[in-house]
C-alpha atoms as a PDB file:
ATOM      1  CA  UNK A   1       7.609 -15.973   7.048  1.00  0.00           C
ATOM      2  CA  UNK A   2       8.735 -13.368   9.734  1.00  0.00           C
ATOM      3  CA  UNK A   3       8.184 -10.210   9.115  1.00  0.00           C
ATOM      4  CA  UNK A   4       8.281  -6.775  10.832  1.00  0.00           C
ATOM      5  CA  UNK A   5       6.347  -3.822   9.921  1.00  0.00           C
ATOM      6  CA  UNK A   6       7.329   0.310  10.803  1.00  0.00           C
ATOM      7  CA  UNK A   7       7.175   3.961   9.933  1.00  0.00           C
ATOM      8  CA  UNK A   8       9.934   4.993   7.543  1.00  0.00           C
ATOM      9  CA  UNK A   9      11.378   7.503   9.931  1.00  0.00           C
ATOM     10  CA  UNK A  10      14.324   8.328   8.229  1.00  0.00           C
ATOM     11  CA  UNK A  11      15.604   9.421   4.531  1.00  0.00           C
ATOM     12  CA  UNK A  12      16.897   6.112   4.706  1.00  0.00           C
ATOM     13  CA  UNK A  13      14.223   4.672   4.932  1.00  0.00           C
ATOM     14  CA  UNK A  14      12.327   7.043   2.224  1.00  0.00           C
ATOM     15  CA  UNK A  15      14.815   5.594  -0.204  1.00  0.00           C
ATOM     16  CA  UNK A  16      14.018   2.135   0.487  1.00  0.00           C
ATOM     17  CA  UNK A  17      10.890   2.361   0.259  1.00  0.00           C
ATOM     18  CA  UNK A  18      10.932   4.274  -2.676  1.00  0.00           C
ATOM     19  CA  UNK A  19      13.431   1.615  -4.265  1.00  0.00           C
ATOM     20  CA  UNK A  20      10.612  -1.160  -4.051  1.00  0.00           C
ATOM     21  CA  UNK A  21       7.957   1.078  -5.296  1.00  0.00           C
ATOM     22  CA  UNK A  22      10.159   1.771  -8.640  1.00  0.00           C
ATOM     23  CA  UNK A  23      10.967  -2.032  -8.578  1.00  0.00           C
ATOM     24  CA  UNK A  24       7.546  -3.526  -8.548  1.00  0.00           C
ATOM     25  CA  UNK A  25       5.302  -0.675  -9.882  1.00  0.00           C
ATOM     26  CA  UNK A  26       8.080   0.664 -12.335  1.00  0.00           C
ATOM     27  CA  UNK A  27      10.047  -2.212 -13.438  1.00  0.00           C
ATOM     28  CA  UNK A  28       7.301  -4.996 -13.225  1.00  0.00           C
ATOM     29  CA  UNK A  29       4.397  -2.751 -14.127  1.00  0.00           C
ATOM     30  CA  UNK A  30       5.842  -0.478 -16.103  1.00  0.00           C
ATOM     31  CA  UNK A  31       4.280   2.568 -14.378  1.00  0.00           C
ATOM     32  CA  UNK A  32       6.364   5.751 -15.248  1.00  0.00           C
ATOM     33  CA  UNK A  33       8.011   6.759 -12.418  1.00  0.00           C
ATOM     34  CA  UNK A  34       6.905  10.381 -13.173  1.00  0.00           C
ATOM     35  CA  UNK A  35       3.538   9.028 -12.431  1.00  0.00           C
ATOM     36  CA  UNK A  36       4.764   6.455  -9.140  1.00  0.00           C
ATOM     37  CA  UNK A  37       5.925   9.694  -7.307  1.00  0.00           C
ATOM     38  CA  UNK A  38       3.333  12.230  -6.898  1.00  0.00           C
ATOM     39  CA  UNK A  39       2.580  15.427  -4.345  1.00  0.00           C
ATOM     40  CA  UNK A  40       1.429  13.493  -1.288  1.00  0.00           C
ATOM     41  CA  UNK A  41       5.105  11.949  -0.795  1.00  0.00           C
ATOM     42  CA  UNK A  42       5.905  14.385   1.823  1.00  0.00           C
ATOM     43  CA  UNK A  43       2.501  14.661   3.514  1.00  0.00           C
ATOM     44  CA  UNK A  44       1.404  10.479   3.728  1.00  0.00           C
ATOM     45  CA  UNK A  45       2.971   7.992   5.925  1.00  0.00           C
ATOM     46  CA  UNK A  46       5.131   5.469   5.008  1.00  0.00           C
ATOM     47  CA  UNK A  47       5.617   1.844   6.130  1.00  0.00           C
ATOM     48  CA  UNK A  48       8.581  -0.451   5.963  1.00  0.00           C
ATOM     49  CA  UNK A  49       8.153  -4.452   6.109  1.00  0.00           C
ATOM     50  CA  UNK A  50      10.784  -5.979   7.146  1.00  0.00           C
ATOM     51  CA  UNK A  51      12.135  -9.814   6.653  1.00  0.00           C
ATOM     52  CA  UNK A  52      15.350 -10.427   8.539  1.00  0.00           C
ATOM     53  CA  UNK A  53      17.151  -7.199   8.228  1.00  0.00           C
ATOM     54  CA  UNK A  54      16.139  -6.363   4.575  1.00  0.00           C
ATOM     55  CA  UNK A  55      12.609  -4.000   3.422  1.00  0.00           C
ATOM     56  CA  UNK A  56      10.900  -6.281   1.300  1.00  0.00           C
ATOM     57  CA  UNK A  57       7.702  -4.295   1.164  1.00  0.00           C
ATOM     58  CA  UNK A  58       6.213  -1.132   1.126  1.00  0.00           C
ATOM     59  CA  UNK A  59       2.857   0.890   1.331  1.00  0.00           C
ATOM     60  CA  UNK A  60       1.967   4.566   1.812  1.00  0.00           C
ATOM     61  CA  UNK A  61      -0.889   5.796   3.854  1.00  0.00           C
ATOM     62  CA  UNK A  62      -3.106   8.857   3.711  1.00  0.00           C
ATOM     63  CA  UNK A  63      -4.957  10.527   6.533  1.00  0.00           C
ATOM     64  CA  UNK A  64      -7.868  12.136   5.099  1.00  0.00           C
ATOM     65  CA  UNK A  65     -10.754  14.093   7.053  1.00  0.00           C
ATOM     66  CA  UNK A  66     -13.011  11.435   6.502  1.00  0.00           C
ATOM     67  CA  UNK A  67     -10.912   8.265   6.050  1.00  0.00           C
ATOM     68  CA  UNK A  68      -7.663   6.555   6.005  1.00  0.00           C
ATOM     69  CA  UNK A  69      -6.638   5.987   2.696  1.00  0.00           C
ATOM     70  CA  UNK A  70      -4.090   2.680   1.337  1.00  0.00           C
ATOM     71  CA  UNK A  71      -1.812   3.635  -1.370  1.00  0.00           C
ATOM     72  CA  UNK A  72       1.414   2.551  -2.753  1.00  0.00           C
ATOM     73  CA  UNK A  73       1.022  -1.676  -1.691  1.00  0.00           C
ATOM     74  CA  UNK A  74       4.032  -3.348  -2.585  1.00  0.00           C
ATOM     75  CA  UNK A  75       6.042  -6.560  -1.557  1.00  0.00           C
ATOM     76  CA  UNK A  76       9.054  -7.769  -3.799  1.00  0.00           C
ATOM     77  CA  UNK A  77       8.254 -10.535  -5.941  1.00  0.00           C
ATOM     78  CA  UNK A  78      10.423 -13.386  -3.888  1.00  0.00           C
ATOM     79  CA  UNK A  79       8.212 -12.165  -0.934  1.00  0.00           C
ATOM     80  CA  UNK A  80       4.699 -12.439  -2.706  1.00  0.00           C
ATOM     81  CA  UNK A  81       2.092 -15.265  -1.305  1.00  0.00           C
ATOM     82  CA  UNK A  82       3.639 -16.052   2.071  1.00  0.00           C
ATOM     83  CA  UNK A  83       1.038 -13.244   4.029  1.00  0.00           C
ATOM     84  CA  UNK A  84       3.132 -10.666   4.043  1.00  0.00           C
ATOM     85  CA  UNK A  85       0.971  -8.519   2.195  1.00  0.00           C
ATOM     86  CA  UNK A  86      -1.921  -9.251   4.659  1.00  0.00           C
ATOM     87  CA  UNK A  87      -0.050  -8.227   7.587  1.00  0.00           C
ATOM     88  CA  UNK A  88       1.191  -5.406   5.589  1.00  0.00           C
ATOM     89  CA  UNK A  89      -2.341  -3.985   5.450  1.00  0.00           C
ATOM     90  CA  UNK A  90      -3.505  -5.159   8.727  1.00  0.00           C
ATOM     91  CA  UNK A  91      -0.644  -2.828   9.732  1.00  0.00           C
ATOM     92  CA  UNK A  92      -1.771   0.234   7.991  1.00  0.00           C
ATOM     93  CA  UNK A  93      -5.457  -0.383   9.276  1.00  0.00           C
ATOM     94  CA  UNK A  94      -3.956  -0.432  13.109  1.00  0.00           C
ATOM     95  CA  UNK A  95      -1.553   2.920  12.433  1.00  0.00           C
ATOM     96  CA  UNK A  96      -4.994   4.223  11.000  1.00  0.00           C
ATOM     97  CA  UNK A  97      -6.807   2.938  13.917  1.00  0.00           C
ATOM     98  CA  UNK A  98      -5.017   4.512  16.218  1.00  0.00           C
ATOM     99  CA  UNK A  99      -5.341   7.468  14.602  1.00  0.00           C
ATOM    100  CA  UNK A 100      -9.062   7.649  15.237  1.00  0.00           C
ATOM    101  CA  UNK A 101     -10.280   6.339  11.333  1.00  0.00           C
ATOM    102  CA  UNK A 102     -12.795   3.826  11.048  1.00  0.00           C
ATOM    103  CA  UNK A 103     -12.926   4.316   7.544  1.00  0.00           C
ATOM    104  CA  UNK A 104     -10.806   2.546   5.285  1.00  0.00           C
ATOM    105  CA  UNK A 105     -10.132   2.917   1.004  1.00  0.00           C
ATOM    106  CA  UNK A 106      -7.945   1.270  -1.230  1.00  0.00           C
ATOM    107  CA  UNK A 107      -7.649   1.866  -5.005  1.00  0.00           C
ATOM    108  CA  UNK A 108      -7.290  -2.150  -5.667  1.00  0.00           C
ATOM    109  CA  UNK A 109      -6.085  -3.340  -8.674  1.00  0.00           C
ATOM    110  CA  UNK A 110      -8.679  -5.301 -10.672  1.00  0.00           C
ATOM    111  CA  UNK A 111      -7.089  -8.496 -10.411  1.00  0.00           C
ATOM    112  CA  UNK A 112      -6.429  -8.081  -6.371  1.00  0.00           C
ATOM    113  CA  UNK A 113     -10.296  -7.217  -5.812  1.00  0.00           C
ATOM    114  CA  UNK A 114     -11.416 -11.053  -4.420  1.00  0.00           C
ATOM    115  CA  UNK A 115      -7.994 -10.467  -1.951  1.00  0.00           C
ATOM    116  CA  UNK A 116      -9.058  -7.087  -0.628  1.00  0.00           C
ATOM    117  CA  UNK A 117     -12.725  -8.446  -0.673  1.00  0.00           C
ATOM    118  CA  UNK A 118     -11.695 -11.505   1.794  1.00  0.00           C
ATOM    119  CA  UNK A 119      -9.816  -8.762   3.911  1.00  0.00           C
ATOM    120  CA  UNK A 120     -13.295  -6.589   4.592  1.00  0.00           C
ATOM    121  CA  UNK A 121     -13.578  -4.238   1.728  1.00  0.00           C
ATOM    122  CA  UNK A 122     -16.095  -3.745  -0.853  1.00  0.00           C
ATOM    123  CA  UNK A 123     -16.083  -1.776  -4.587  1.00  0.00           C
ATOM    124  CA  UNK A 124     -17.743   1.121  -3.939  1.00  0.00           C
ATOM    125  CA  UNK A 125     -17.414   2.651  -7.534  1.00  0.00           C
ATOM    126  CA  UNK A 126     -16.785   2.261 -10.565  1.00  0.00           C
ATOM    127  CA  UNK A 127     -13.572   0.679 -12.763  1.00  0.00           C
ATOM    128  CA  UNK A 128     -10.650   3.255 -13.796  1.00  0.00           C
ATOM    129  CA  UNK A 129      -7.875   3.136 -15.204  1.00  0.00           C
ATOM    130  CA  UNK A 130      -4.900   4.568 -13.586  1.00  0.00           C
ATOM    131  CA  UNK A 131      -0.975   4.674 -15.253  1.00  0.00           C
ATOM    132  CA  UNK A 132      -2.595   2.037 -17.378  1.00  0.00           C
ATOM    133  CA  UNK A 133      -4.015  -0.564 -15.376  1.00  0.00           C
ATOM    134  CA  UNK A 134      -7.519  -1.401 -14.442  1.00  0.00           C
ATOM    135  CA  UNK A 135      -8.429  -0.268 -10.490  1.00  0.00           C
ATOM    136  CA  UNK A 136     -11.452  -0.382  -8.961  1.00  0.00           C
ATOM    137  CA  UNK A 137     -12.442   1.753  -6.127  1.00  0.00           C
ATOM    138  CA  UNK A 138     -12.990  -0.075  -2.729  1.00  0.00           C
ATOM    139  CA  UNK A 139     -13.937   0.733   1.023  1.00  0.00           C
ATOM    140  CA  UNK A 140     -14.006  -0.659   4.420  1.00  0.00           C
ATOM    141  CA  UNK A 141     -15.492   0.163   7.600  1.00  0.00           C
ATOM    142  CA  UNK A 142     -15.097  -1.158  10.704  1.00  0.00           C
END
């Protein structure tokens, strides 16, 4: 499936983005959206995927001093297990990338560990729990 990735430029855009984020980590995993929205909205970068002319996914990245971190990885369920997820990330890893970072982390899911695994990264830590679900920390470096 086509898809497009970008930088959420405008409030527009916030909104969207924000709007999948409540859908899949609110609605489907019942994360409380006083948890889902936190202080690094207004200093992290968002990104937009795109199918057609509709945002069907969403992710948030954070430029730390020492690495690039991946926060916030969403796609709507209708969109899930066509790659769109994949290029998702690939995309945040090039905005990162071009950026200067070399150092990559995600906060994976448990049950998405063997997906970030076959896309580079490795636990690096030890299991948490975060708004209720099992994470487990993860990094990659290229």
């Amino acid at each position: 499936m086509a898809a497009t990735f970008r930088i959420a430029e405008s409030a527009d855009d916030r909104l969207c983005a924000l709007a999948i984020r409540r859908a899949v980590f609110c609605d489907e995993q019942h994360v409380p959206w006083e948890i889902e929205i936190d202080a690094f909205e207004d200093t992290a970068i968002h990104i937009l995927g795109d199918v057609r002319d509709e945002s069907v996914a969403v992710a948030r990245l954070r430029l730390l001093p020492d690495h690039a971190k991946l926060e916030r990885i969403a796609v709507h369920k209708p969109y899930r297990g066509k790659g769109i997820g994949t290029r998702l990330i690939e995309f945040m890893l090039d905005t990162a990338r071009e950026r200067g970072y070399s150092h990559f982390c995600v906060h994976a899911q448990v049950h998405l560990r063997t997906y970030y695994e076959r896309l580079g990264f490795r636990v690096n830590g030890e299991l948490f729990v975060e708004a209720g679900i099992d994470h487990v920390p993860m990094a990659r470096i290229d």
